[in-house]
Protein backbone atom coordinates (compact mmCIF):
# COMPACT_ATOMS: atom_id res chain seq x y z
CA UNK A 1 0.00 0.00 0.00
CA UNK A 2 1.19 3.92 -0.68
CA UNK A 3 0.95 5.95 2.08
CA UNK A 4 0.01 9.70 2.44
CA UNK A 5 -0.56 11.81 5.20
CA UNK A 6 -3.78 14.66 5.56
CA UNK A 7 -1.57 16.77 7.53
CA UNK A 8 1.61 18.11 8.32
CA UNK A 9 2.26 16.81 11.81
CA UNK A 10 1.26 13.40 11.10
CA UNK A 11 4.19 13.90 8.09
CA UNK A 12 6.57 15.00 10.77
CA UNK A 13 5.41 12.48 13.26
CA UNK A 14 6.62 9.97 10.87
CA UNK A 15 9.78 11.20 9.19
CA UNK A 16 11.69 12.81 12.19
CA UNK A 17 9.53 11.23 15.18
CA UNK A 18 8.71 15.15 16.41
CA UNK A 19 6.46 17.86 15.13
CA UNK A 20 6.97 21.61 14.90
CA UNK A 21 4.06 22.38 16.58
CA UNK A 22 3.28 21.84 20.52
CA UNK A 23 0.17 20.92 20.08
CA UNK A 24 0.89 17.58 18.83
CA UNK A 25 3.09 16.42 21.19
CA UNK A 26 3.66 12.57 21.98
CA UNK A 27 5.57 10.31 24.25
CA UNK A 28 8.48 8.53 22.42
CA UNK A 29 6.99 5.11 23.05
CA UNK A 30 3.52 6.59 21.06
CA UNK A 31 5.76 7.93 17.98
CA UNK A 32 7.58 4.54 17.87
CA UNK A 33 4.41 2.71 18.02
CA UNK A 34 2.93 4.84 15.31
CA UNK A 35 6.02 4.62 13.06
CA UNK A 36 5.80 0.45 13.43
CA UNK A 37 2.33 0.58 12.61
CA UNK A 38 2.71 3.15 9.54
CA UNK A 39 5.44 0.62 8.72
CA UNK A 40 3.51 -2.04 8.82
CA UNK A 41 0.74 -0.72 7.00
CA UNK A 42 3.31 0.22 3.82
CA UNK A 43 4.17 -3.84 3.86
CA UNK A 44 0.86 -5.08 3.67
CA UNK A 45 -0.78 -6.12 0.13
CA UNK A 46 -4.52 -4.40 0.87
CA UNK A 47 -6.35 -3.34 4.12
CA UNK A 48 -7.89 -6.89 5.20
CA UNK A 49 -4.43 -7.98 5.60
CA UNK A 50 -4.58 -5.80 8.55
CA UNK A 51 -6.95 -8.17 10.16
CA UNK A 52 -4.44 -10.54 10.62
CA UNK A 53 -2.73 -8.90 13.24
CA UNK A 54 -5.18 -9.07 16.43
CA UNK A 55 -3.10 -5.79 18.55
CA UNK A 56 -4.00 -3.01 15.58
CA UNK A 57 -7.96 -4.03 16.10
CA UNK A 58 -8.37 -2.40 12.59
CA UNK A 59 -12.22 -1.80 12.16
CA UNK A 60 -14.38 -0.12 9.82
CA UNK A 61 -15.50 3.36 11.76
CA UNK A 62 -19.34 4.00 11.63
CA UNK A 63 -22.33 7.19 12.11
CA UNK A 64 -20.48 9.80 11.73
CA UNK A 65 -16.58 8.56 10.62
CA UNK A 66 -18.25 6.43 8.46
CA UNK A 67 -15.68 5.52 5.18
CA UNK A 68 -13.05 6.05 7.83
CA UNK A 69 -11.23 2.89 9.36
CA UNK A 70 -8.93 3.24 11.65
CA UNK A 71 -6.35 0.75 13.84
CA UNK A 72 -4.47 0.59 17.28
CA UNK A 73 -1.33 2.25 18.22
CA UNK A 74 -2.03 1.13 21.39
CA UNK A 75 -5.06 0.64 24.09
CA UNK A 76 -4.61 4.91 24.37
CA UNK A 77 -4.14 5.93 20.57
CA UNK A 78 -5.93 5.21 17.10
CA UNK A 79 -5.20 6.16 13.97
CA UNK A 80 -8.07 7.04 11.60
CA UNK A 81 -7.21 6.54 7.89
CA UNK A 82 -9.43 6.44 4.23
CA UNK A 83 -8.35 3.95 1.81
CA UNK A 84 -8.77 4.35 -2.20
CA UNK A 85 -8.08 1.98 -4.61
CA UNK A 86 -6.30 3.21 -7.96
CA UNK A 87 -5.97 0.92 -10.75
CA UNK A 88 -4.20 -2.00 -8.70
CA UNK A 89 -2.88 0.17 -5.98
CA UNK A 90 -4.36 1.21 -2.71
CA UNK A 91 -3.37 4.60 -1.82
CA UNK A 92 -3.94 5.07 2.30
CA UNK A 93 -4.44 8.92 3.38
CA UNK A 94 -3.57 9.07 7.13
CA UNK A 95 -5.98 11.49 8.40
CA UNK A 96 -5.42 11.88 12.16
CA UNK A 97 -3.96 10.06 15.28
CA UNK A 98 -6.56 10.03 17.75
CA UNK A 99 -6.20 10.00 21.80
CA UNK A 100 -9.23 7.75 23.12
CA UNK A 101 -9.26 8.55 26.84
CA UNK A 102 -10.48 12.11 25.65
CA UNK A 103 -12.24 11.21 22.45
CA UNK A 104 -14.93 9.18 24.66
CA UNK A 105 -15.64 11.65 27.81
């Protein structure tokens, strides 16, 4: 799979493992997670190979995410992604990284 990324920080977040910005801020054990799972996501043939590993939880998001799916960086963090298939390829846009002890209160 190609990978892109919605915005900037999630870019940064990736490539250097730190963001310009203060706002998205992350331990060093989230950033390693998310670069692993990024990682693992470029290795994979298509999205349902995701299934196959039980810790991401990768799920199809529904109401009002739905056409968003999203997996684990851990039991904290999600990241929410759309998937698009062109020709034979499936191009993956990273949308946002998602902090689920706030997202739920």
């Amino acid at each position: 799979m190609e990978i892109e990324f919605d915005k900037e920080y999630l870019a940064a977040l990736y490539f250097s493992g730190k963001t310009p910005d203060k706002k998205h801020r992350y331990q060093p054990s989230i950033i390693k997670r998310y670069i692993r799972v990024i990682d693992l996501m470029r290795a994979v043939e298509s999205t349902e190979d995701l299934y196959k590993f039980n810790s991401l939880n990768y799920e199809m998001l529904t109401g009002d995410k739905r056409g968003i799916e999203s997996v684990r960086v851990n039991d904290q963090y999600r990241i929410e992604f759309k998937s698009t298939q062109v020709k034979s390829d499936i191009i993956v846009t990273v949308c946002n990284i998602i902090d689920l002890t706030n997202h739920y209160k």
